[in-house]
C-alpha atoms as a PDB file:
ATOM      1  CA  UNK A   1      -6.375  10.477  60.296  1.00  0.00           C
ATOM      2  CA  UNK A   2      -9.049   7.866  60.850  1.00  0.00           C
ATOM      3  CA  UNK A   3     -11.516  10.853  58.859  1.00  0.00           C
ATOM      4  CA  UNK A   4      -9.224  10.723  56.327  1.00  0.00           C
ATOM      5  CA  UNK A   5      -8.745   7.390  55.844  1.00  0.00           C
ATOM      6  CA  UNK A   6     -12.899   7.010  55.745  1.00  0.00           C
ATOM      7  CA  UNK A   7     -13.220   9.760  52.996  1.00  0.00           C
ATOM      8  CA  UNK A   8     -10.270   8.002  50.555  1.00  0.00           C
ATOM      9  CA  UNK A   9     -12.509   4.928  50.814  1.00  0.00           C
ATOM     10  CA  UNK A  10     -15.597   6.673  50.318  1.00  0.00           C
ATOM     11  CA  UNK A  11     -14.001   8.177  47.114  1.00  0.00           C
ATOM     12  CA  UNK A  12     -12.332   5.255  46.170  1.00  0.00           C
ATOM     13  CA  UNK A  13     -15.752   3.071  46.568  1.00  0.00           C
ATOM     14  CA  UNK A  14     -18.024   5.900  44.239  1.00  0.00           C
ATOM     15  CA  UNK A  15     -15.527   5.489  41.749  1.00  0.00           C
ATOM     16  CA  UNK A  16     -15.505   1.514  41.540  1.00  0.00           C
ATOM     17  CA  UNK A  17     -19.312   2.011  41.594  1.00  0.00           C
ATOM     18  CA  UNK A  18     -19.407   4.527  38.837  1.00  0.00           C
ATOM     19  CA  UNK A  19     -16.630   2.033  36.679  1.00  0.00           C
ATOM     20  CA  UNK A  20     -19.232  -0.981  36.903  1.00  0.00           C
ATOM     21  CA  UNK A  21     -20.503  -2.321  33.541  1.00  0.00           C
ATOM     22  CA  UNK A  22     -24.014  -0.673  32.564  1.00  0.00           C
ATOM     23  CA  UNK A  23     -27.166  -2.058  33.251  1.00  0.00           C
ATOM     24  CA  UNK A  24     -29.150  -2.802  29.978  1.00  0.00           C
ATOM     25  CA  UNK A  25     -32.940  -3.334  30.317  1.00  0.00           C
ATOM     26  CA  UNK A  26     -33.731  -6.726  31.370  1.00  0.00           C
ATOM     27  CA  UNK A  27     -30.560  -7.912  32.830  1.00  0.00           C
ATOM     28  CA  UNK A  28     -30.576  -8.102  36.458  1.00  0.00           C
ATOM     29  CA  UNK A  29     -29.940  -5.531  38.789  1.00  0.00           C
ATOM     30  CA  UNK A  30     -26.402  -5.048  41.151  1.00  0.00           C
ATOM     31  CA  UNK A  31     -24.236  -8.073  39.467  1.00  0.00           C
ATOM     32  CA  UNK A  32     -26.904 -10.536  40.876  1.00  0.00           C
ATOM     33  CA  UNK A  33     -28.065 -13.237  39.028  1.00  0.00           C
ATOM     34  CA  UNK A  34     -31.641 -14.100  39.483  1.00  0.00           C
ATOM     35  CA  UNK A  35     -31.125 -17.525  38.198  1.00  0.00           C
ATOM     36  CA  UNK A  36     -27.694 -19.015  39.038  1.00  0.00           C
ATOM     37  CA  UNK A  37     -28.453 -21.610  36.141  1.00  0.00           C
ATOM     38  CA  UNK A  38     -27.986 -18.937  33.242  1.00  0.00           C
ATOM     39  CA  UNK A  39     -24.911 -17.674  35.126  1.00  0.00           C
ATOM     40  CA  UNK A  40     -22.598 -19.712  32.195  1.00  0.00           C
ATOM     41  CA  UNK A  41     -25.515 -18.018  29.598  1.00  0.00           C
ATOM     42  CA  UNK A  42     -25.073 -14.487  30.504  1.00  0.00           C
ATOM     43  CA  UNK A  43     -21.420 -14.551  30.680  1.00  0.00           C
ATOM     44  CA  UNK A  44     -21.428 -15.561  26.780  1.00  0.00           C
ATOM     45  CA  UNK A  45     -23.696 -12.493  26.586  1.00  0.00           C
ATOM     46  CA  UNK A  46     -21.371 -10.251  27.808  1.00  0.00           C
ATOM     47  CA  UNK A  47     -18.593 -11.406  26.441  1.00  0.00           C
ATOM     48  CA  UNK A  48     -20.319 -11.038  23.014  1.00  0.00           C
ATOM     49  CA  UNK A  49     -21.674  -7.888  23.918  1.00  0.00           C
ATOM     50  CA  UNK A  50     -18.069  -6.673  24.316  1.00  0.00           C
ATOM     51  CA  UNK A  51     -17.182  -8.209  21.294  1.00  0.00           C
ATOM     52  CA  UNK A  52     -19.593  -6.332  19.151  1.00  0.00           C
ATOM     53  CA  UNK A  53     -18.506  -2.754  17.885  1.00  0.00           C
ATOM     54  CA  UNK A  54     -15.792  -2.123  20.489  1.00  0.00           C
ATOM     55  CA  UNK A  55     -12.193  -1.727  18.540  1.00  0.00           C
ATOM     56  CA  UNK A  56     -13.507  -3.081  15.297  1.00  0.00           C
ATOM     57  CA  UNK A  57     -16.132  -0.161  14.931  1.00  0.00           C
ATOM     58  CA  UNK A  58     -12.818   2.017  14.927  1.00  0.00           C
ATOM     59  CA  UNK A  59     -10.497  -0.290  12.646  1.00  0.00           C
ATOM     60  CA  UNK A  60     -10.746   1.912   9.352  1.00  0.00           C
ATOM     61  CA  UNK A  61      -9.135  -1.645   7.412  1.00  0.00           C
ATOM     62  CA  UNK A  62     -12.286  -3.730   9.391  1.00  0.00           C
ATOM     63  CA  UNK A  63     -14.930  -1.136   8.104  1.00  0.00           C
ATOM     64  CA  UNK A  64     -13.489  -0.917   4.153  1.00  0.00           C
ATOM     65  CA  UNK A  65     -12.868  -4.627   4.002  1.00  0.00           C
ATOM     66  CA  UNK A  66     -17.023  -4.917   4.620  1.00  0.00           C
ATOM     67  CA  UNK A  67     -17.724  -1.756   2.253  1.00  0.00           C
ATOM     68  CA  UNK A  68     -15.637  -3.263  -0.610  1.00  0.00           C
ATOM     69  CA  UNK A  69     -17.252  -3.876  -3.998  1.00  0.00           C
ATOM     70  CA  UNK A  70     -20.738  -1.932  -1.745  1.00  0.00           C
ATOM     71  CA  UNK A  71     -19.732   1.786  -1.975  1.00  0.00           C
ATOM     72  CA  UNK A  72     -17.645   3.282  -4.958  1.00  0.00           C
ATOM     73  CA  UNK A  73     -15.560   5.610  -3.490  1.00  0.00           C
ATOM     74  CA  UNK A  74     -15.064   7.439  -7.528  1.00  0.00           C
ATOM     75  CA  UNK A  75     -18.261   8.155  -7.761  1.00  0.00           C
ATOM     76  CA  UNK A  76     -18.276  12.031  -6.975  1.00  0.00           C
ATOM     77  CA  UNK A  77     -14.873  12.593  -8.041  1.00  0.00           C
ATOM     78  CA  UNK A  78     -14.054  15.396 -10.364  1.00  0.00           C
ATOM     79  CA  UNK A  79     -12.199  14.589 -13.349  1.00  0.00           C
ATOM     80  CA  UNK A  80      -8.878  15.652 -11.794  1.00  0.00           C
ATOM     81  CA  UNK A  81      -9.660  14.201  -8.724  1.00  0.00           C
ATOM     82  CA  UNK A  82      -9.554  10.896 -11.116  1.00  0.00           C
ATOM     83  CA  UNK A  83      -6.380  11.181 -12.423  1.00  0.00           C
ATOM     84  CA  UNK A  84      -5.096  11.903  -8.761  1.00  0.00           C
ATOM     85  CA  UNK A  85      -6.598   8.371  -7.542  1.00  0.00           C
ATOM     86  CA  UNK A  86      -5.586   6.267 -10.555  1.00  0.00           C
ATOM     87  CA  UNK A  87      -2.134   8.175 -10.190  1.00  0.00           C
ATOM     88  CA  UNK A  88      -2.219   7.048  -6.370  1.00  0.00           C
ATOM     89  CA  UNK A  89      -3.385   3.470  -6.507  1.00  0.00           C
ATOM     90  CA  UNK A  90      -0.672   3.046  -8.537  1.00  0.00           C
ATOM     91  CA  UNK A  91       2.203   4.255  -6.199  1.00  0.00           C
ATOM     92  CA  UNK A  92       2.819   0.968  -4.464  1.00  0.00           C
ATOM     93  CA  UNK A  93       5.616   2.628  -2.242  1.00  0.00           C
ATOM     94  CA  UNK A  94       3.706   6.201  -1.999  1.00  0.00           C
ATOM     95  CA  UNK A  95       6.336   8.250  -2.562  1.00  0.00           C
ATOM     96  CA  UNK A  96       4.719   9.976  -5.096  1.00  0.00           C
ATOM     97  CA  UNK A  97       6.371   8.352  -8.215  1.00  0.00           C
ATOM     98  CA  UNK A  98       5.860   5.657 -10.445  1.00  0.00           C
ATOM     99  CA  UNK A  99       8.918   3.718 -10.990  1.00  0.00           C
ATOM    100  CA  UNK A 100       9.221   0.876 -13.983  1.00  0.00           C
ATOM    101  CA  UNK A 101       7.720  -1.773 -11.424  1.00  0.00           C
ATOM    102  CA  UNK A 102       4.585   0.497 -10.798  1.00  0.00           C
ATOM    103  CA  UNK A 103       4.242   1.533 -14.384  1.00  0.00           C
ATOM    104  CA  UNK A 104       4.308  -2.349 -14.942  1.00  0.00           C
ATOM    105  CA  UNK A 105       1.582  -2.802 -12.786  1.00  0.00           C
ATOM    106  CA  UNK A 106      -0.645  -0.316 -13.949  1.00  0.00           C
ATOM    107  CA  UNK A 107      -0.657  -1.545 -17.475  1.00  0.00           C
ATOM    108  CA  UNK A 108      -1.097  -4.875 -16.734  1.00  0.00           C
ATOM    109  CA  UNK A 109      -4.091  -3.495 -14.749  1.00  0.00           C
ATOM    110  CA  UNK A 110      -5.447  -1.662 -17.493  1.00  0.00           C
ATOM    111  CA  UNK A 111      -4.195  -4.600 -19.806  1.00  0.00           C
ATOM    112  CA  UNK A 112      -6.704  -7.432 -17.819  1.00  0.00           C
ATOM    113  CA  UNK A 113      -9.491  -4.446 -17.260  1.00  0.00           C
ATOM    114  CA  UNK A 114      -9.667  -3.210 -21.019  1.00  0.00           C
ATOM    115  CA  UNK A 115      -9.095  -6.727 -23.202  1.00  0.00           C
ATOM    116  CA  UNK A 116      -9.591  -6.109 -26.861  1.00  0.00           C
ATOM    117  CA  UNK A 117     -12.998  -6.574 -29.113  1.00  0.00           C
ATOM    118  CA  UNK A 118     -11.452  -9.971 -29.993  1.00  0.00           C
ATOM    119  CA  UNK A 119     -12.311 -10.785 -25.982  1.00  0.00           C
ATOM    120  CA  UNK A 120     -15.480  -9.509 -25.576  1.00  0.00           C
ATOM    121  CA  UNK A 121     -17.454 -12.775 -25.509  1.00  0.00           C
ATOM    122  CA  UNK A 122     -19.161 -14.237 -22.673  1.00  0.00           C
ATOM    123  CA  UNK A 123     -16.652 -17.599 -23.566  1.00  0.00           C
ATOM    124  CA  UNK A 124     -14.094 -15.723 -24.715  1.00  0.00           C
ATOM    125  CA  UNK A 125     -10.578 -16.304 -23.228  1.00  0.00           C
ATOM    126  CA  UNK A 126      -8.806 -13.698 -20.867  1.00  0.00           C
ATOM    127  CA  UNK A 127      -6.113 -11.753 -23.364  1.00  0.00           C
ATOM    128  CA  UNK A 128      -2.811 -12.321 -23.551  1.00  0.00           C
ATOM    129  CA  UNK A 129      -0.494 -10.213 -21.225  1.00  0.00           C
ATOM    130  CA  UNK A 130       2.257  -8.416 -22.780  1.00  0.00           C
ATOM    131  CA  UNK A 131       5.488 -10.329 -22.403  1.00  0.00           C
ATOM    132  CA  UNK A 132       8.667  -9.109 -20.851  1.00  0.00           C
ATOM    133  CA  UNK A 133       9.953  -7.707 -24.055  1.00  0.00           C
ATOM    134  CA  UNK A 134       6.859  -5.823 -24.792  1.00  0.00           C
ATOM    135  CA  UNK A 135       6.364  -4.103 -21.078  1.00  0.00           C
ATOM    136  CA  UNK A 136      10.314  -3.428 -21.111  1.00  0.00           C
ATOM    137  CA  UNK A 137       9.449  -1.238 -24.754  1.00  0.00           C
ATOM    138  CA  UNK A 138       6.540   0.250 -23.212  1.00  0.00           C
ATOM    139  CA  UNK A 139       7.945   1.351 -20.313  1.00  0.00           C
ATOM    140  CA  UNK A 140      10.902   2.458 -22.116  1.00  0.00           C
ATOM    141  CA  UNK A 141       9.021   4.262 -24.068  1.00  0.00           C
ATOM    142  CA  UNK A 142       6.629   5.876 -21.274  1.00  0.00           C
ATOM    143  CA  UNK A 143       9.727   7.236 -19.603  1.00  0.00           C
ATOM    144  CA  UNK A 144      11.166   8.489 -22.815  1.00  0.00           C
ATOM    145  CA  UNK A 145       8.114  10.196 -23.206  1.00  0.00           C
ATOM    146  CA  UNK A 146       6.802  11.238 -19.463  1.00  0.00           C
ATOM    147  CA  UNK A 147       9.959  11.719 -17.932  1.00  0.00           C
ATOM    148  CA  UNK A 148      10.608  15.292 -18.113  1.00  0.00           C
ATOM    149  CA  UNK A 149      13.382  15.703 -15.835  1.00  0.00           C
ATOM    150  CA  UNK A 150      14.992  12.456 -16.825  1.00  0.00           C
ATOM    151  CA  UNK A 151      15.248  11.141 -12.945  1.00  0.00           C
ATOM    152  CA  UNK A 152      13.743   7.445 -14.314  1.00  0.00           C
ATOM    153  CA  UNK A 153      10.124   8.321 -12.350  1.00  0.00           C
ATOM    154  CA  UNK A 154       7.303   9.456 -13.459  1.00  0.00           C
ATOM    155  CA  UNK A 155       5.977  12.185 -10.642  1.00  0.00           C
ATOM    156  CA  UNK A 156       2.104  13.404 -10.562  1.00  0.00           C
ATOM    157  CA  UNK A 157       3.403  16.734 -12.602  1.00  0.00           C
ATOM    158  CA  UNK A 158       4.820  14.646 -14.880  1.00  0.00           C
ATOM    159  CA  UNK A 159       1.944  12.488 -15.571  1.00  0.00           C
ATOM    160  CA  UNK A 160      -0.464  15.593 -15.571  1.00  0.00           C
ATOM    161  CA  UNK A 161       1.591  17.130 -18.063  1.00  0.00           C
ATOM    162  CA  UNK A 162       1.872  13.915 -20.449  1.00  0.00           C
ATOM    163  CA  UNK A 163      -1.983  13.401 -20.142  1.00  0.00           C
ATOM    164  CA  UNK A 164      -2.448  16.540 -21.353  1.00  0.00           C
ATOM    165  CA  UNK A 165      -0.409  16.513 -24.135  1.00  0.00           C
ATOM    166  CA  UNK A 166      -2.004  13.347 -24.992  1.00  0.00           C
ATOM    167  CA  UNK A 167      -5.293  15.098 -24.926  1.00  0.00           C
ATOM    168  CA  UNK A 168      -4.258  17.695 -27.304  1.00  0.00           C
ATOM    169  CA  UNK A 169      -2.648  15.471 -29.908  1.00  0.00           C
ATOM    170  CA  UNK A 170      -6.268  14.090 -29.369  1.00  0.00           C
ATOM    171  CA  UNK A 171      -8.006  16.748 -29.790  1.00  0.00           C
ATOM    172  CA  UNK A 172      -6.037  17.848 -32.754  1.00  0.00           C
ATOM    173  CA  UNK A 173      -6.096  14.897 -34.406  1.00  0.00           C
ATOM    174  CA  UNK A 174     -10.208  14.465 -34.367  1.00  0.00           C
ATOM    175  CA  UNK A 175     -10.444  18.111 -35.796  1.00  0.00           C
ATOM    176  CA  UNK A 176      -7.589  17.151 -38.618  1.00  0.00           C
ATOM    177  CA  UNK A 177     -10.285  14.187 -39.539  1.00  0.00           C
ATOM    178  CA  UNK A 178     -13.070  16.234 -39.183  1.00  0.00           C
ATOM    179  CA  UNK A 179     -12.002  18.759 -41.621  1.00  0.00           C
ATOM    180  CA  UNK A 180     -10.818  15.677 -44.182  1.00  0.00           C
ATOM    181  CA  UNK A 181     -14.115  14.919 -43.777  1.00  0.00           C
ATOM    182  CA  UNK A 182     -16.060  17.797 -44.833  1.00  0.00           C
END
């Protein structure tokens, strides 16, 4: 029993000693401190040592919010990998639709992001927004137009196969004024 007893504590004192904090060069030795006035001194150390890295190397929201505006996260997308993210920052509720709210939002993005040639100037003042009326024909419009199976959303098919209708009437159109051209 008393053999027992000796080897639990044996076990249970190599693990305390192998759960101590490590030892970095220049810090003292066995939790001693060599100078008792730097005792308050160290203990900020520590403290900031454990505050460094830690969680906030793993918090993905910590690391983008210090990446944002350094590292364009576009910048080796493919064409249709694009279309995917502008179709995706635009899903506010990510279920994989745009509803009127979200089709709001994304021209009034691309409304403040594109202004006219009008607001070009250094000076020049911000354009107008649309008003109600006009975003309520727009998006009436865009879901007249987009909304193939008439559900009120526009889903990722659905906006793939608008865009490339779009790009056809394009394409069709350019060689229509080429050919006037000639």
């Amino acid at each position: 029993m008393i053999l027992r007893t000796l080897i639990v504590i044996g076990v249970l004192a190599s693990l305390a000693q192998s759960h101590q904090p490590q030892q970095f060069p220049g810090s003292e030795q066995g939790g001693q401190q060599a100078h008792p006035q730097h005792g308050q001194a160290q203990a900020q150390q520590q403290q900031q040592q454990q505050q460094f890295g830690g969680e906030q190397a793993k918090d993905e929201h910590h690391i983008k919010e210090h990446l944002d505006g350094k590292v364009d996260p576009t910048a080796n997308m493919t064409p249709e990998q694009l279309q995917f993210h502008y179709f995706n920052m635009h899903d506010l509720d990510k279920n994989g639709k745009l509803d009127g709210v979200e089709l709001i939002k994304a021209i009034t993005h691309f409304h403040s992001e594109n202004p006219g040639p009008q607001h070009n100037g250094a000076g020049a003042p911000a354009p107008a927004l649309p008003s109600e009326v006009e975003l309520e024909t727009m998006i009436d419009s865009i879901l007249k137009d987009d909304d193939f199976n008439a559900d009120g959303y526009i889903d990722y098919g659905e906006f793939l196969k608008a865009q490339k209708i779009r790009e056809d009437q394009a394409r069709a159109h350019q060689e229509s004024m080429a050919k006037t051209a000639q």
